[in-house]
Protein backbone atom coordinates (compact mmCIF):
# COMPACT_ATOMS: atom_id res chain seq x y z
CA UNK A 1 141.27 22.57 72.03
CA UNK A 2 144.07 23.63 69.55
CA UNK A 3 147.26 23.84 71.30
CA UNK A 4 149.95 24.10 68.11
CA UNK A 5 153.11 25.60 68.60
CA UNK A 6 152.61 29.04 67.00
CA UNK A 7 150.64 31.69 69.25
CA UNK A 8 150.78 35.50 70.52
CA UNK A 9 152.48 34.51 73.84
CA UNK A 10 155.40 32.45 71.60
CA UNK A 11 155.74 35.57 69.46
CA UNK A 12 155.89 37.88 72.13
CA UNK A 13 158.23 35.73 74.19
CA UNK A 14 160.84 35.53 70.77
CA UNK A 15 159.99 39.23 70.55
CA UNK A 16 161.23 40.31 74.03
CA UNK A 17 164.05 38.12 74.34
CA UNK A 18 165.59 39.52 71.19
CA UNK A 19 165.41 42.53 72.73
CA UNK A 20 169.22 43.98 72.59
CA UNK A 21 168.58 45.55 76.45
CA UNK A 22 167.55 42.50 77.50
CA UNK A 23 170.32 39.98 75.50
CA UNK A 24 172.69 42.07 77.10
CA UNK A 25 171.82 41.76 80.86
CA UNK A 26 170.95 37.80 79.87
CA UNK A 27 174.80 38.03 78.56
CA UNK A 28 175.96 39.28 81.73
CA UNK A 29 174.21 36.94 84.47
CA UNK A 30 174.54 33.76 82.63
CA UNK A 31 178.40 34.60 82.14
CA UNK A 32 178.64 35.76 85.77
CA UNK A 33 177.33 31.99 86.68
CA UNK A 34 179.73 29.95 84.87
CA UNK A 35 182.14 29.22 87.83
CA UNK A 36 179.61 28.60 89.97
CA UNK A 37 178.73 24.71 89.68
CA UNK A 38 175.32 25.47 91.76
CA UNK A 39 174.85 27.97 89.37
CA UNK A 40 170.73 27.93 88.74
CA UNK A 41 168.53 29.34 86.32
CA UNK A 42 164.62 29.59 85.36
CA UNK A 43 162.29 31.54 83.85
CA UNK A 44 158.65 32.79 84.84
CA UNK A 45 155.65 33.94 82.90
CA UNK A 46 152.89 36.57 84.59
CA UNK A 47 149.63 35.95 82.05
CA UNK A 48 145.99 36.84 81.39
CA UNK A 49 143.56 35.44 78.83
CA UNK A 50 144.67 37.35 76.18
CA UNK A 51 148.12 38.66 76.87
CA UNK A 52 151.97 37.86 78.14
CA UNK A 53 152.07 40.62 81.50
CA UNK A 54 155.63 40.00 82.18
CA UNK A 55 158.53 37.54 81.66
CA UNK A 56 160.58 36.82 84.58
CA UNK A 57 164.58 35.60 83.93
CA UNK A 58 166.09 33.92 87.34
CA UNK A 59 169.82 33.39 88.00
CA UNK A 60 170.47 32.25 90.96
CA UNK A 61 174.34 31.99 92.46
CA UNK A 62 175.41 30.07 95.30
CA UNK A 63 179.45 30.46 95.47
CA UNK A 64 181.24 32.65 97.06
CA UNK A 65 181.53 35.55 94.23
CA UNK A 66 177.66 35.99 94.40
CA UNK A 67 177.91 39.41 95.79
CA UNK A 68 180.50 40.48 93.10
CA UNK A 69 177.90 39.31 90.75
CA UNK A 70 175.18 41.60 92.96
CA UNK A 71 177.23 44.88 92.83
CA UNK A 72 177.72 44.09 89.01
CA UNK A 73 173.85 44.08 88.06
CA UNK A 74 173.09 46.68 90.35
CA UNK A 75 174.64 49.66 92.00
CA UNK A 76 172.41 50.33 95.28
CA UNK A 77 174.42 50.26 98.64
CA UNK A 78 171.10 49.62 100.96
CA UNK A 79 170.20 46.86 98.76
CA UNK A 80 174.01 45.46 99.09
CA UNK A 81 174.22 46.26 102.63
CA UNK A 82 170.62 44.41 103.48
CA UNK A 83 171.74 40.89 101.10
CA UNK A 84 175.27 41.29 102.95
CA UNK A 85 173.39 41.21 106.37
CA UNK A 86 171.66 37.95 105.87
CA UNK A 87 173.03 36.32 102.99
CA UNK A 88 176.18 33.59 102.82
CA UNK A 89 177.46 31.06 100.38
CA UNK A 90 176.36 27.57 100.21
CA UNK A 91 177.23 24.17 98.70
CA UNK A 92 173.86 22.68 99.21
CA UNK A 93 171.36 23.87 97.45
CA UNK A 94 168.22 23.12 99.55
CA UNK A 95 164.95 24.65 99.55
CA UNK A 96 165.49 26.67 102.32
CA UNK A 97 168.60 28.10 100.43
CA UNK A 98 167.78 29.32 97.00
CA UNK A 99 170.77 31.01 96.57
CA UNK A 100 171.25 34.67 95.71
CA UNK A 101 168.89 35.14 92.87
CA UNK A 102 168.92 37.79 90.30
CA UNK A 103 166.47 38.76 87.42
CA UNK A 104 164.94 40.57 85.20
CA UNK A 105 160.98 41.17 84.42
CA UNK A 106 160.76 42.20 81.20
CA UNK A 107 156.97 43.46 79.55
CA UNK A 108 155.45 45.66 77.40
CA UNK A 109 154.01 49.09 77.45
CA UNK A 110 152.37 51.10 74.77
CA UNK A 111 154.36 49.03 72.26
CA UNK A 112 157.67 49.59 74.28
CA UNK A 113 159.69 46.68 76.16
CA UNK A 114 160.63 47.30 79.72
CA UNK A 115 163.25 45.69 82.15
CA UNK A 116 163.14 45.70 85.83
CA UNK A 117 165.86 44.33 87.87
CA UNK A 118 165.27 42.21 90.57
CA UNK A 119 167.27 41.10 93.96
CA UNK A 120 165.80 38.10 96.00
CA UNK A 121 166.83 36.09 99.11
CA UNK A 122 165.65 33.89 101.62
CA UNK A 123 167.51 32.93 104.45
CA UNK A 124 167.53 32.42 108.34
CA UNK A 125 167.14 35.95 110.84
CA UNK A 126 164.73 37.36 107.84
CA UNK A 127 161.88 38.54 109.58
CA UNK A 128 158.00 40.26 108.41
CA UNK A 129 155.03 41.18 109.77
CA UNK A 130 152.25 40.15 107.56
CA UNK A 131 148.77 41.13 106.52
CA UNK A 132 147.39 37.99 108.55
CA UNK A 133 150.15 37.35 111.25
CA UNK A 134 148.03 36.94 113.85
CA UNK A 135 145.97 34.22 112.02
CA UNK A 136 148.38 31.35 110.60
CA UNK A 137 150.53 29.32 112.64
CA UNK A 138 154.22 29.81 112.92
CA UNK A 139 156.26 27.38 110.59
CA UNK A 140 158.58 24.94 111.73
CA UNK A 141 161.28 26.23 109.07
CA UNK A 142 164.99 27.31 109.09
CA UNK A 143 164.13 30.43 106.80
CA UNK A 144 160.21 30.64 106.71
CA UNK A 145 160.81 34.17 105.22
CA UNK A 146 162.57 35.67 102.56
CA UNK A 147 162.43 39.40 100.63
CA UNK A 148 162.66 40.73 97.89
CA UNK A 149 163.73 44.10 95.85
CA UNK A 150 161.98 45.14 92.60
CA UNK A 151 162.88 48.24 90.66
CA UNK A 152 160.51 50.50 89.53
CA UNK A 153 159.77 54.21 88.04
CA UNK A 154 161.03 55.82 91.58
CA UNK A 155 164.26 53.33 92.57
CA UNK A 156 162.83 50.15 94.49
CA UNK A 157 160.74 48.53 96.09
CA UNK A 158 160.58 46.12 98.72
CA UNK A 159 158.52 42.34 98.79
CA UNK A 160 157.77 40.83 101.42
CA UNK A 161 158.29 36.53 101.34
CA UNK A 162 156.91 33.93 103.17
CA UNK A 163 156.98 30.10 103.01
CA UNK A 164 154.69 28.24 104.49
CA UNK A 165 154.07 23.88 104.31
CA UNK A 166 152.00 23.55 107.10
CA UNK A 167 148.70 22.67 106.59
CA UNK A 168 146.53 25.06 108.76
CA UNK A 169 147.76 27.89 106.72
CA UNK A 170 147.84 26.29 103.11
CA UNK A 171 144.01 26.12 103.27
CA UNK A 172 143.91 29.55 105.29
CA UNK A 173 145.59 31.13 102.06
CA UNK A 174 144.01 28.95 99.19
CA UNK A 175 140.76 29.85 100.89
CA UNK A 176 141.98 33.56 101.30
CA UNK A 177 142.97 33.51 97.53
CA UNK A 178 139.10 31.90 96.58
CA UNK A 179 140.78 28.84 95.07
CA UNK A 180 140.52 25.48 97.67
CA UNK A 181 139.31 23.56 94.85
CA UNK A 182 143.35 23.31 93.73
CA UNK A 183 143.36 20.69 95.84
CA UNK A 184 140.98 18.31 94.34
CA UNK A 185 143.26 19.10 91.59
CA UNK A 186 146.87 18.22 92.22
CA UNK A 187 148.71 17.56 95.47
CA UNK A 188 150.31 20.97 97.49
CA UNK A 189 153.67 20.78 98.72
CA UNK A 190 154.03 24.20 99.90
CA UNK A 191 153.29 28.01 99.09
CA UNK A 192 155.05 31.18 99.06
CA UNK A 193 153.57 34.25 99.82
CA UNK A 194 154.24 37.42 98.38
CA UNK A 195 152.89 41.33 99.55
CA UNK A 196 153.92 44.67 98.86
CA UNK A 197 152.29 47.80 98.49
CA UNK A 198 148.88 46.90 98.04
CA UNK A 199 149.43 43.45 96.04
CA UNK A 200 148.92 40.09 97.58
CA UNK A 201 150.06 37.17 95.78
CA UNK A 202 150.27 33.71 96.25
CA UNK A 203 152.81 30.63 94.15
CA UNK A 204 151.72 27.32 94.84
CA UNK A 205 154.09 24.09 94.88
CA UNK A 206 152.72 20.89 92.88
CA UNK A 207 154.26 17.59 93.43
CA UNK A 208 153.75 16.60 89.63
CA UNK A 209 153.38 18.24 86.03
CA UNK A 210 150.51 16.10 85.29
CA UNK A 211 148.24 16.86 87.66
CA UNK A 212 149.28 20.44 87.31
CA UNK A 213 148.49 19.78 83.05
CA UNK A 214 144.97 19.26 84.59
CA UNK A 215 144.90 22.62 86.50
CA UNK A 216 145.68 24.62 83.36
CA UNK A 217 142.87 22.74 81.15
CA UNK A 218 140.70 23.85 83.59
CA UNK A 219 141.82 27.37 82.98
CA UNK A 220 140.27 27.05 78.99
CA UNK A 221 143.34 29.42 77.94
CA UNK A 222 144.82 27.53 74.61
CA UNK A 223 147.48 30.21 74.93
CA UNK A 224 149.63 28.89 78.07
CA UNK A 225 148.87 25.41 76.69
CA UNK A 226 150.67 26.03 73.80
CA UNK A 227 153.54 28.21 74.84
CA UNK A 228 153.76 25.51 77.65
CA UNK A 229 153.86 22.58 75.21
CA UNK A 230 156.58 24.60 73.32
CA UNK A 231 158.78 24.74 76.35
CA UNK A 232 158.52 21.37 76.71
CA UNK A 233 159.02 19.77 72.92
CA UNK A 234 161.95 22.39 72.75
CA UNK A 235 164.04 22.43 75.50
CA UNK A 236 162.49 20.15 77.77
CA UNK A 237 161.38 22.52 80.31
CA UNK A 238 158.39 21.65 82.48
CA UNK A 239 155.60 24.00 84.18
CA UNK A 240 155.44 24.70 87.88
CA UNK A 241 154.08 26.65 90.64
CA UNK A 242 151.22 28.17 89.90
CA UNK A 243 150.23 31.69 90.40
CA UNK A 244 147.59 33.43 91.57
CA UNK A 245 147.08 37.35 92.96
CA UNK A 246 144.05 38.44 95.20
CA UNK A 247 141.63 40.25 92.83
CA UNK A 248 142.97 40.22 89.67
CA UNK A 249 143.14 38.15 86.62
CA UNK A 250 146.83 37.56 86.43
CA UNK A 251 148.42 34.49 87.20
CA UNK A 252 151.92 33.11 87.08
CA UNK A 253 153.52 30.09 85.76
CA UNK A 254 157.26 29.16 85.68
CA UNK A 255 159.23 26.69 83.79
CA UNK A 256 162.12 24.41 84.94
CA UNK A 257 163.82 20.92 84.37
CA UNK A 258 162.16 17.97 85.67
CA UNK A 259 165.01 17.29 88.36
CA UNK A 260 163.59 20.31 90.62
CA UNK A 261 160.77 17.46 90.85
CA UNK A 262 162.72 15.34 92.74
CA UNK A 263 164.61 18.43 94.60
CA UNK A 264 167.87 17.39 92.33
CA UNK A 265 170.04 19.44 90.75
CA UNK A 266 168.90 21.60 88.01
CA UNK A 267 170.39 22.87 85.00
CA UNK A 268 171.15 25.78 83.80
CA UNK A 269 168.05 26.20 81.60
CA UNK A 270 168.16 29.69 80.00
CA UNK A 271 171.41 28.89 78.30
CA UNK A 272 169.67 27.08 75.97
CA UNK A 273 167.06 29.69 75.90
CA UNK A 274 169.68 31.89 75.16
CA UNK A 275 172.05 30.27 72.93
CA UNK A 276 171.93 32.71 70.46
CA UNK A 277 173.69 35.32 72.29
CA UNK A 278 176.60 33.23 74.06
């Protein structure tokens, strides 16, 4: 299978983020982060065979200016009001504390680019009822739950997150999502959960990019291959977390430095990305 460096999802990725909308908001958030020695970033893909659906840009703050950073990326006082409810600084970045993460998910439409701005937290006292509630077993975590707001053609709207590592409900939702055979595939350490509106979705933790290589050759879509083997040879930046929504074709894939393997550290990834407009 051909898997060389030039393809539609590379050219559409260099397309979009040379996009002076979206440089400009990139200019903002990664300058916003520079004080902040937590200071996180990442970046997503949402793909089918043929096309890029969305790209997804994460900046995630941890110090104590986060919410000056909020109120400058977004002016809505019931989304500022809900983060300031739950949300608080931290100088430990563990995985039950992600941060306050902002981004943008930037796609096409009839040949125009789109950006939608995006608010995300999880912490303790967050609380949802979910489509299957009364099925899987509570989780023994500090913050099993986290949400989410989107915008969108009317204002917001709001996600629903949940985490979940125990192992009664990872096979409950990998056979809910119609894919158990992941885990002949690579080893699970976890899965968030996402629902809104009428969209179910599912991101699955691996343990190591090799196994996960594996996953996506079983896939047969030279596309992600390549852009994923671009990522890597250029800026070092491995896959992670698979995607997957219930009934439909579109799945997700994100890219980060190998030290979020071994819950270190990680860099600040989409300056590099992003050089060009620093």
């Amino acid at each position: 299978m051909d898997v060389s460096e030039h393809n539609k999802f590379i050219d559409e990725f260099n397309q979009l983020i040379n996009n002076v909308e979206i440089k400009k908001n990139i200019l903002l958030l990664l300058k916003q982060g520079e004080t902040d020695k937590l200071f996180t970033t990442y970046f997503g893909i949402n793909y089918n065979n043929t096309n890029i659906v969305s790209l997804k840009f994460y900046f995630s703050y941890f110090f104590e200016n986060a919410f000056e950073c909020l109120r400058n990326f977004i002016e809505n006082k019931n989304i500022t009001d809900t983060v300031s409810k739950y949300w608080y600084p931290s100088d430990n970045p563990q995985y039950i504390h992600r941060g306050l993460t902002l981004g943008l998910k930037c796609y096409f439409k009839n040949n125009n680019i789109y950006i939608r701005k995006y608010v995300h937290i999880r912490m303790p006292g967050i609380k949802h009822d979910l489509s299957f509630s009364n099925i899987v077993q509570e989780e023994n975590l500090p913050s099993p739950f986290g949400l989410c707001f989107e915008e969108n053609d009317t204002g917001y709207c709001k996600k629903k997150y949940a985490y979940f590592k125990n192992t009664h409900n990872i096979l409950f939702l990998l056979k809910y999502f119609q894919c158990e055979n992941i885990t002949n595939i690579f080893a699970i350490n976890g899965i968030e959960y996402t629902e809104y509106d009428k969209v179910q979705k599912i991101n699955i933790s691996n343990q190591n990019s090799n196994d996960l290589h594996n996953y996506l050759l079983q896939q047969k879509n030279p596309n992600i291959l390549s852009f994923s083997k671009y990522f890597y040879n250029n800026y070092n930046l491995y896959f992670y977390s698979p995607g997957i929504r219930l009934n439909d074709n579109t799945k997700a894939l994100y890219y980060v430095d190998k030290n979020l393997y071994y819950n270190l550290k990680t860099e600040n990834n989409l300056k590099k990305i992003f050089k060009h407009v620093l």
